[in-house]
PDB file of N, CA and C in Angstrom:
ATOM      1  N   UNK A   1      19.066  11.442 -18.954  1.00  0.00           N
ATOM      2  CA  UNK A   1      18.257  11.314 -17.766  1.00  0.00           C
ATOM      3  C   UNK A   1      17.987   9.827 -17.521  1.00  0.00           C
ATOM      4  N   UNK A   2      17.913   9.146 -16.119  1.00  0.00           N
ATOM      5  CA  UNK A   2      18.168   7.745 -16.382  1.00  0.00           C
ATOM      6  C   UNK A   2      16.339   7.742 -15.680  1.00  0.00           C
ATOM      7  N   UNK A   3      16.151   6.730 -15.464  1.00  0.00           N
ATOM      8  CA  UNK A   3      14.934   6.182 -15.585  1.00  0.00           C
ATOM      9  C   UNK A   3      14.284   6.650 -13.854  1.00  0.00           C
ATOM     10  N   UNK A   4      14.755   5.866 -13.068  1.00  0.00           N
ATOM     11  CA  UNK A   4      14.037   6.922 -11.537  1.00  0.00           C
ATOM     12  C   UNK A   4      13.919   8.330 -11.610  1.00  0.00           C
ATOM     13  N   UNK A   5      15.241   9.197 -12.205  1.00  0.00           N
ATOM     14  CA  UNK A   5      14.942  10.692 -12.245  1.00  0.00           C
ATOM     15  C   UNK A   5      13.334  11.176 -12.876  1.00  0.00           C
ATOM     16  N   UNK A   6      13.540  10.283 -14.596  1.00  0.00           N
ATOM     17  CA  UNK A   6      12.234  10.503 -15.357  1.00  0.00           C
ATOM     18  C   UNK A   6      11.158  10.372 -14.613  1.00  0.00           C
ATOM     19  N   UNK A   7      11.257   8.600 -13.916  1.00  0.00           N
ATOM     20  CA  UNK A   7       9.826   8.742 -13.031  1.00  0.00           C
ATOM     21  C   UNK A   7       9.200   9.865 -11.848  1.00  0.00           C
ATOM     22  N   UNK A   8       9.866  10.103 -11.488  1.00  0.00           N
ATOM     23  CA  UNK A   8       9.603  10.868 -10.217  1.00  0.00           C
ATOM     24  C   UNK A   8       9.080  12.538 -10.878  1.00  0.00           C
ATOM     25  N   UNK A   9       9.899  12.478 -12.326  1.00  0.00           N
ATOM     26  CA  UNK A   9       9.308  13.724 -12.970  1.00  0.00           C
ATOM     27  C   UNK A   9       8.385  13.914 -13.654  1.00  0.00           C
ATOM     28  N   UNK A  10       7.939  12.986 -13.723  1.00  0.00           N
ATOM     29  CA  UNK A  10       6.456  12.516 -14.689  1.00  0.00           C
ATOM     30  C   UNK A  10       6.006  12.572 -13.529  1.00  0.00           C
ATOM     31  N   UNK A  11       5.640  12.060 -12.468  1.00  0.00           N
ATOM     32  CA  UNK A  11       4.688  11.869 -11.133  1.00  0.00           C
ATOM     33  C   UNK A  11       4.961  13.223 -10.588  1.00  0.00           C
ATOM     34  N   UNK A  12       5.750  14.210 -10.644  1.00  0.00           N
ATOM     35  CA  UNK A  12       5.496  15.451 -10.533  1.00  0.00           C
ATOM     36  C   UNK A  12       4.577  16.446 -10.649  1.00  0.00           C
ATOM     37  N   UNK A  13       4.538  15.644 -12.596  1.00  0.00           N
ATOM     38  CA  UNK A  13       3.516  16.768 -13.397  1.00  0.00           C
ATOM     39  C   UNK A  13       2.463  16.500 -13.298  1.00  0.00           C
ATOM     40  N   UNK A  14       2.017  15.195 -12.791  1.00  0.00           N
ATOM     41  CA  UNK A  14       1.000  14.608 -12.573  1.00  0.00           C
ATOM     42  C   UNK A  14      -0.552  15.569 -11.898  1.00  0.00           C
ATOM     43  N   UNK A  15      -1.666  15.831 -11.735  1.00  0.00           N
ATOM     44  CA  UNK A  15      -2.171  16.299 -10.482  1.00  0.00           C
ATOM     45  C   UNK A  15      -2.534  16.034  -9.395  1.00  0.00           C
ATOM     46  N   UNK A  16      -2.978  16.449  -8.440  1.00  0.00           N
ATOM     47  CA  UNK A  16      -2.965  16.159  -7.299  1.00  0.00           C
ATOM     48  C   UNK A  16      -3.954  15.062  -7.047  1.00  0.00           C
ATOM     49  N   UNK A  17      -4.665  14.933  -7.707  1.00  0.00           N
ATOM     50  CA  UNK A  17      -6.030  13.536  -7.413  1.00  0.00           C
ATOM     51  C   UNK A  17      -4.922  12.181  -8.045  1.00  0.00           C
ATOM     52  N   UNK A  18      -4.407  12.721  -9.055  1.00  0.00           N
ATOM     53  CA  UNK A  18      -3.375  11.428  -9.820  1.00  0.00           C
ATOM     54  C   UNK A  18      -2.151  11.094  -8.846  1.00  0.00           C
ATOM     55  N   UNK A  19      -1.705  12.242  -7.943  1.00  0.00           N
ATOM     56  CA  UNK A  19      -1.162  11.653  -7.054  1.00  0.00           C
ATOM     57  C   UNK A  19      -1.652  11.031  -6.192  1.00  0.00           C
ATOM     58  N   UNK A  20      -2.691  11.568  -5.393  1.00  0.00           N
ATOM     59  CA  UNK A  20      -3.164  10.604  -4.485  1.00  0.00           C
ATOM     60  C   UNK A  20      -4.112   9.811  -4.668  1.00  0.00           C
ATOM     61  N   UNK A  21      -4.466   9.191  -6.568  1.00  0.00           N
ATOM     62  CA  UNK A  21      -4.721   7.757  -6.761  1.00  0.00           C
ATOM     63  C   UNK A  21      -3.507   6.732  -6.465  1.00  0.00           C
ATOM     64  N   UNK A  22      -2.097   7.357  -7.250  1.00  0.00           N
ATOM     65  CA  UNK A  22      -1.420   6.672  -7.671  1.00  0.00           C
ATOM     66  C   UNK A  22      -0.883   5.905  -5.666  1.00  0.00           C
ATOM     67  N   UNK A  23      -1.008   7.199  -5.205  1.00  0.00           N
ATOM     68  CA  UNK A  23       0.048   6.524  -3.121  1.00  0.00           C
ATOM     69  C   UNK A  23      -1.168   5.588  -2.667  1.00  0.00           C
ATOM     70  N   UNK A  24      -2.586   5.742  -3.000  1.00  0.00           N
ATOM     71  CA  UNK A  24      -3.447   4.888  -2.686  1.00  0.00           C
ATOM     72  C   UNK A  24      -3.406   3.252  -3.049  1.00  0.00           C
ATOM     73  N   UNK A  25      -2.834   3.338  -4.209  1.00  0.00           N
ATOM     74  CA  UNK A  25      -2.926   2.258  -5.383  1.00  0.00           C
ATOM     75  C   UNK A  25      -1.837   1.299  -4.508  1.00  0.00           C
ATOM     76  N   UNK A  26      -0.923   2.284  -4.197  1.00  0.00           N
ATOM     77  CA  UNK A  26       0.536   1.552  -3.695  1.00  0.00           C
ATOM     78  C   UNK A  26       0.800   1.303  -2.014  1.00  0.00           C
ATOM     79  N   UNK A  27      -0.604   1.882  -1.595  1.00  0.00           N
ATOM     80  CA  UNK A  27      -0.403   1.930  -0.156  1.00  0.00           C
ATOM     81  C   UNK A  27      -1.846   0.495  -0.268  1.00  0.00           C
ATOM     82  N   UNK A  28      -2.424  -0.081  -0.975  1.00  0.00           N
ATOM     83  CA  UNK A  28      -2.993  -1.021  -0.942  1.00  0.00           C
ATOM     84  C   UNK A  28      -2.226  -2.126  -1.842  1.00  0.00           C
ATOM     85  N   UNK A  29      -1.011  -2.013  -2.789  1.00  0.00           N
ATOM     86  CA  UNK A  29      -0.312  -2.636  -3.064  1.00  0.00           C
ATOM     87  C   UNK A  29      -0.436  -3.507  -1.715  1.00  0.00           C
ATOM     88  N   UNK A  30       0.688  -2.572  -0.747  1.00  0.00           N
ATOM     89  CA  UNK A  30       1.750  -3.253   0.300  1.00  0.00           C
ATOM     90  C   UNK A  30       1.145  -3.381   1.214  1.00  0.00           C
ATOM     91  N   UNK A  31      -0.658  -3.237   1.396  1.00  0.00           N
ATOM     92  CA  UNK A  31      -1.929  -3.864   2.208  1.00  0.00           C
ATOM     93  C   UNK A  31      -1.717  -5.350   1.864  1.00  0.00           C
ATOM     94  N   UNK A  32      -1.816  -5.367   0.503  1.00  0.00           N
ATOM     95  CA  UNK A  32      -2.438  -6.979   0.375  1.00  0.00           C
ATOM     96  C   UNK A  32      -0.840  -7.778   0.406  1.00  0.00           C
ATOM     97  N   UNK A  33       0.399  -7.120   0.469  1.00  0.00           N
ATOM     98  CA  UNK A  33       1.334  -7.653   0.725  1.00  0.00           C
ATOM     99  C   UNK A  33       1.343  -8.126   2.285  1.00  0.00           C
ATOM    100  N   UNK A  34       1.207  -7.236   2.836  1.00  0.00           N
ATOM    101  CA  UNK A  34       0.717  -7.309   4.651  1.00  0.00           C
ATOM    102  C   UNK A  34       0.359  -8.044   5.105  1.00  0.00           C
ATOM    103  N   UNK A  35      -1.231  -8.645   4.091  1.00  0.00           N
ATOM    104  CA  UNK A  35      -1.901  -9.950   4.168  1.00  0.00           C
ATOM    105  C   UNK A  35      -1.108 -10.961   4.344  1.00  0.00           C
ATOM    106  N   UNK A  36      -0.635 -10.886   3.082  1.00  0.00           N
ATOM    107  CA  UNK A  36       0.028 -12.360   2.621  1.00  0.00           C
ATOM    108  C   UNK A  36       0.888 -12.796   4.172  1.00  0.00           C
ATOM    109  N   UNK A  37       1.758 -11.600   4.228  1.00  0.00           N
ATOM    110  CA  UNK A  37       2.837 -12.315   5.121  1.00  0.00           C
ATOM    111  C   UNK A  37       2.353 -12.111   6.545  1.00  0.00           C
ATOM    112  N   UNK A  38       0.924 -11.879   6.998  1.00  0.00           N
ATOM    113  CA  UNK A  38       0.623 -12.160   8.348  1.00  0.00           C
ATOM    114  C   UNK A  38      -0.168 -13.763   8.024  1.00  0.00           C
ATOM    115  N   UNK A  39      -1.100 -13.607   7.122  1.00  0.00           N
ATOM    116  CA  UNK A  39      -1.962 -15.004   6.775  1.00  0.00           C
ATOM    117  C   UNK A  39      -0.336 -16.345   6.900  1.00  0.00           C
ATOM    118  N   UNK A  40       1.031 -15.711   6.443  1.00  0.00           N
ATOM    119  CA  UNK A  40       2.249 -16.933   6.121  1.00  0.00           C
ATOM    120  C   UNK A  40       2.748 -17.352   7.499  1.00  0.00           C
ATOM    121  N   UNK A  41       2.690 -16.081   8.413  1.00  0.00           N
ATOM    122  CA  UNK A  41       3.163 -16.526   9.331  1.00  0.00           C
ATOM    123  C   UNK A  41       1.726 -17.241  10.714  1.00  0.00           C
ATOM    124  N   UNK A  42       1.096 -16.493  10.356  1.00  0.00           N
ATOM    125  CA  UNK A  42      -0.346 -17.595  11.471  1.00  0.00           C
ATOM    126  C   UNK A  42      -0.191 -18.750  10.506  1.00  0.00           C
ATOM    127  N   UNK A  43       0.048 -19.507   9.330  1.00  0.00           N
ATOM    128  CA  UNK A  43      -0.811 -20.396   9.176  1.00  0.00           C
ATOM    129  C   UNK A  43       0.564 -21.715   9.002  1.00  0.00           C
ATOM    130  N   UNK A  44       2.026 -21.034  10.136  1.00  0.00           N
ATOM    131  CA  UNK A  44       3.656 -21.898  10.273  1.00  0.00           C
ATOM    132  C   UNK A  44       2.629 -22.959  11.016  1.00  0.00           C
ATOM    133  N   UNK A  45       2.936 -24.339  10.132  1.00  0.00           N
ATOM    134  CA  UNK A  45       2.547 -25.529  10.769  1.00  0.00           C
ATOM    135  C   UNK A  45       3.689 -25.856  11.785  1.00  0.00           C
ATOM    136  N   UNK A  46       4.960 -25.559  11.418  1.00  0.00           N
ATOM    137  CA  UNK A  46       5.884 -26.040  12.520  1.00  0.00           C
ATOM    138  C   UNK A  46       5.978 -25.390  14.036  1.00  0.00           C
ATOM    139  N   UNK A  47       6.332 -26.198  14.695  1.00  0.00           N
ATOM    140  CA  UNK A  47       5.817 -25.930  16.480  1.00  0.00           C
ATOM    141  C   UNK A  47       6.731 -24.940  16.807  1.00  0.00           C
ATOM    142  N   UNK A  48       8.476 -25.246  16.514  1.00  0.00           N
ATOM    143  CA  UNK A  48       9.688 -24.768  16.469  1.00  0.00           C
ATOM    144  C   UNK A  48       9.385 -22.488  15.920  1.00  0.00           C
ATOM    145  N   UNK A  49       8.664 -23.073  15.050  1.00  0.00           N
ATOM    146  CA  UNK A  49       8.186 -21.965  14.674  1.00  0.00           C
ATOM    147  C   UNK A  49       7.570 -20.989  15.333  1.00  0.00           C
ATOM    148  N   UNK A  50       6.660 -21.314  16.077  1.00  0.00           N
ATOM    149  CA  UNK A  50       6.031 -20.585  17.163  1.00  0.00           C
ATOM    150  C   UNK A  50       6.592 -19.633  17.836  1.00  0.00           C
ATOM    151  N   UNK A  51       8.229 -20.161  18.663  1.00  0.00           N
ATOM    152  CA  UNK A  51       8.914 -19.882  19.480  1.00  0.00           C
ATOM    153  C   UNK A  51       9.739 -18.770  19.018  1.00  0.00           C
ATOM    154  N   UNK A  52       9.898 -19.221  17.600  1.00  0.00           N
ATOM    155  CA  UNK A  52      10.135 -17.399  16.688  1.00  0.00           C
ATOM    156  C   UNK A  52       9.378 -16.733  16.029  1.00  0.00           C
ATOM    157  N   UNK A  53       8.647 -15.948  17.041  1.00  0.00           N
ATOM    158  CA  UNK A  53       7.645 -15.004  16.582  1.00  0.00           C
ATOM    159  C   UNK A  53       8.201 -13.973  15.819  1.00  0.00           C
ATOM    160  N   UNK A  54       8.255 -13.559  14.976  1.00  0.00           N
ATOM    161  CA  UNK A  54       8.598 -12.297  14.019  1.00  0.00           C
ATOM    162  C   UNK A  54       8.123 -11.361  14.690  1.00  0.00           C
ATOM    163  N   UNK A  55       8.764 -10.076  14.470  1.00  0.00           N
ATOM    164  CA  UNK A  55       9.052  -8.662  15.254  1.00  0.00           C
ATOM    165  C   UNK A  55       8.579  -7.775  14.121  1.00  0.00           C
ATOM    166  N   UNK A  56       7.783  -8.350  13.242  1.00  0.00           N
ATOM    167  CA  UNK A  56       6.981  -7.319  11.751  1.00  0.00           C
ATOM    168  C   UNK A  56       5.877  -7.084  12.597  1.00  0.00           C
ATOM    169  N   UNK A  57       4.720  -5.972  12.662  1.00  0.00           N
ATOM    170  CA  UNK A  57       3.732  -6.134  13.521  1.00  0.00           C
ATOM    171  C   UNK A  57       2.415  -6.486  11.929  1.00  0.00           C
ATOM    172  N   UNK A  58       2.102  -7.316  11.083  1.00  0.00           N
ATOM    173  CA  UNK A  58       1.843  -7.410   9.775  1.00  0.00           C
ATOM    174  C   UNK A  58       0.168  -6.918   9.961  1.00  0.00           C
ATOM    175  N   UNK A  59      -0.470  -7.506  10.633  1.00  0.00           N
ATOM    176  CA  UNK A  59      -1.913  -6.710  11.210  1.00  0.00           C
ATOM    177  C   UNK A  59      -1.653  -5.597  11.317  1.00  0.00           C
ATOM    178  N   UNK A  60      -1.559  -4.597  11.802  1.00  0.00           N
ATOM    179  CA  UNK A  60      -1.695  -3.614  12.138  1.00  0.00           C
ATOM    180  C   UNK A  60      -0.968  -2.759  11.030  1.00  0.00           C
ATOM    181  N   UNK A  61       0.044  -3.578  10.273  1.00  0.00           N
ATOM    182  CA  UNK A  61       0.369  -2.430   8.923  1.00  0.00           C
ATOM    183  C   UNK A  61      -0.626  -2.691   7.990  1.00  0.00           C
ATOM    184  N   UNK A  62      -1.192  -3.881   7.724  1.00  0.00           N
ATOM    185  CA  UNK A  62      -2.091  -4.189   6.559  1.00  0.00           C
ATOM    186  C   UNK A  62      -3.360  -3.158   6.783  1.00  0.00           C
ATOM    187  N   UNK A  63      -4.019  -3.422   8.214  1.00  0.00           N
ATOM    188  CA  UNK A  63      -5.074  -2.228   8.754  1.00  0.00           C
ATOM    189  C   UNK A  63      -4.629  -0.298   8.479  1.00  0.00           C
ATOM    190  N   UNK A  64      -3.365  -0.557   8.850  1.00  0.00           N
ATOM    191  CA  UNK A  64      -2.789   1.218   8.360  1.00  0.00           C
ATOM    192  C   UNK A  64      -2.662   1.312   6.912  1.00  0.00           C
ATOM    193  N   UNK A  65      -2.329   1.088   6.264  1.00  0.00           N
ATOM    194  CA  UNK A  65      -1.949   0.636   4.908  1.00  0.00           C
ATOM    195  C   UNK A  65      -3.439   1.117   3.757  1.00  0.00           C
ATOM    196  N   UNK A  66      -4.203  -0.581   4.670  1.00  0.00           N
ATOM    197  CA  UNK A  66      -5.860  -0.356   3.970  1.00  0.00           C
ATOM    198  C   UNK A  66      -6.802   0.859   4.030  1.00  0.00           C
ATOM    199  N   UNK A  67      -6.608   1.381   5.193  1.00  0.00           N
ATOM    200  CA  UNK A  67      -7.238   2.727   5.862  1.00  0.00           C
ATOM    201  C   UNK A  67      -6.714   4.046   4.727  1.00  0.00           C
ATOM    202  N   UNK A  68      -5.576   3.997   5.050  1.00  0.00           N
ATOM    203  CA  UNK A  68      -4.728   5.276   3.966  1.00  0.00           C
ATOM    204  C   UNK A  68      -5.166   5.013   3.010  1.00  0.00           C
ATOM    205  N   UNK A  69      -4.873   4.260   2.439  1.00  0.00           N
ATOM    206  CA  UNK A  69      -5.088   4.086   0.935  1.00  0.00           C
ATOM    207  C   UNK A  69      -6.590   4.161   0.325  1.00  0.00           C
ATOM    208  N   UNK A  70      -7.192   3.377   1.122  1.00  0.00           N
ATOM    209  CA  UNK A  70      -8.734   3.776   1.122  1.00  0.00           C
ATOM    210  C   UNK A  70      -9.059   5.173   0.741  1.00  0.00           C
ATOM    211  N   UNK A  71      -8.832   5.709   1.854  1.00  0.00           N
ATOM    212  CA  UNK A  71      -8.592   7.783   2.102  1.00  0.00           C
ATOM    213  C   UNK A  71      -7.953   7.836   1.001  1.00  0.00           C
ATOM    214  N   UNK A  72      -7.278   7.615   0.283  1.00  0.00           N
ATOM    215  CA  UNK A  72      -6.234   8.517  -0.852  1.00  0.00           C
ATOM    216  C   UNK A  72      -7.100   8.077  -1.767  1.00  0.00           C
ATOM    217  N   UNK A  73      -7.549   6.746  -2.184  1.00  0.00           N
ATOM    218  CA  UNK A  73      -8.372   6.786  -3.479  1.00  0.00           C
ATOM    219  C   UNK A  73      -9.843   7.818  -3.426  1.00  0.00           C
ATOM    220  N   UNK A  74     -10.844   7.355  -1.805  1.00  0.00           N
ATOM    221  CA  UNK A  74     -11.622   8.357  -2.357  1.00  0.00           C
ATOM    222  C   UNK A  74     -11.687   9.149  -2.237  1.00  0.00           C
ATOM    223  N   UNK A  75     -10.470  10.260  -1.574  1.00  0.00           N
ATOM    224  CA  UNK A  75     -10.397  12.206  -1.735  1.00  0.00           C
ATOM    225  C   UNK A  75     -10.406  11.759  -3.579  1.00  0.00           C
ATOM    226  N   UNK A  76      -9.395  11.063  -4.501  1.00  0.00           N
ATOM    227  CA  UNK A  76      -8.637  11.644  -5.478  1.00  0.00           C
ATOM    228  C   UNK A  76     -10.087  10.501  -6.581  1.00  0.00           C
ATOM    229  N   UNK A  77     -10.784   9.991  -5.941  1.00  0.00           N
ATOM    230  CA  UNK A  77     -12.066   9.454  -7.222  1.00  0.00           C
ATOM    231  C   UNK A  77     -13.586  10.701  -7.473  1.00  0.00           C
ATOM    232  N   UNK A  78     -13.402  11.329  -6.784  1.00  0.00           N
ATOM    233  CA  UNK A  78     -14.046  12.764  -7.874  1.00  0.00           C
ATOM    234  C   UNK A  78     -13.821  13.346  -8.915  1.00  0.00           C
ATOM    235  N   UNK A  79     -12.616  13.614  -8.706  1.00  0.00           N
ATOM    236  CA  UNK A  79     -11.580  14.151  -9.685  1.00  0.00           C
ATOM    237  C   UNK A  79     -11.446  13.140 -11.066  1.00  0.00           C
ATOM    238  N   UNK A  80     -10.701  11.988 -10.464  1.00  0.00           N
ATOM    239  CA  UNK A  80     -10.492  10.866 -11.493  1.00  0.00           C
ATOM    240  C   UNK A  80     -11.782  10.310 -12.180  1.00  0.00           C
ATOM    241  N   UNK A  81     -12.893  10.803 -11.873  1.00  0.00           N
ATOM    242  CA  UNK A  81     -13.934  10.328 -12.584  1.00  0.00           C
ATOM    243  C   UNK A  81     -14.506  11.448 -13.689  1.00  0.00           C
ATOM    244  N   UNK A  82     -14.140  13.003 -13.237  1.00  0.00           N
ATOM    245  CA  UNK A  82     -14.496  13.800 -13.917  1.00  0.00           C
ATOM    246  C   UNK A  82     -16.039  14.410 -13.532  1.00  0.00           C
ATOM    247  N   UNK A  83     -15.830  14.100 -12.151  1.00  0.00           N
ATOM    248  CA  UNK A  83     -17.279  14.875 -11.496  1.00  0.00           C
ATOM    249  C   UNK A  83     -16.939  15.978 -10.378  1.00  0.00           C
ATOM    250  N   UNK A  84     -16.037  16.481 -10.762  1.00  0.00           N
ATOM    251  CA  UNK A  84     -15.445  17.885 -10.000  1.00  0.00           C
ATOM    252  C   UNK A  84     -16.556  19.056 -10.155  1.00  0.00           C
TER     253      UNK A  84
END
């Protein structure tokens, strides 16, 4: 069994609060990734730059991203705390 198959089968057996810690965890991963590369592109000192605006919309995924993930940690932090 090579190593993606295993993972995906371990996150299987997982339960359902452990899943939706774990998509929370990773949907605020690629929030604060969002950041980064909207904060990289507002803060292009070059002028030239301007004129190529990137076609990522990075606001508005970092805001979708933060929101979900938010929602997925606290449905699945009852559970994960052991106050079910």
């Amino acid at each position: 069994m090579d190593l993606p198959t295993n993972l995906i089968a371990q996150f299987a057996l997982l339960s359902d609060a452990a899943q939706l810690a774990l998509a929370g965890g990773g949907l605020w991963l690629f929030a604060g990734f969002a950041g980064v590369m909207e904060r990289r592109r507002a803060r292009g000192r070059d002028l030239a730059r301007l004129e190529r605006v990137g076609w990522v919309p990075w606001t508005g995924l970092f805001i979708l991203a933060a929101i979900l993930g938010g929602g997925c940690l606290v449905i699945s932090l009852p559970v994960m705390l052991g106050a079910s």
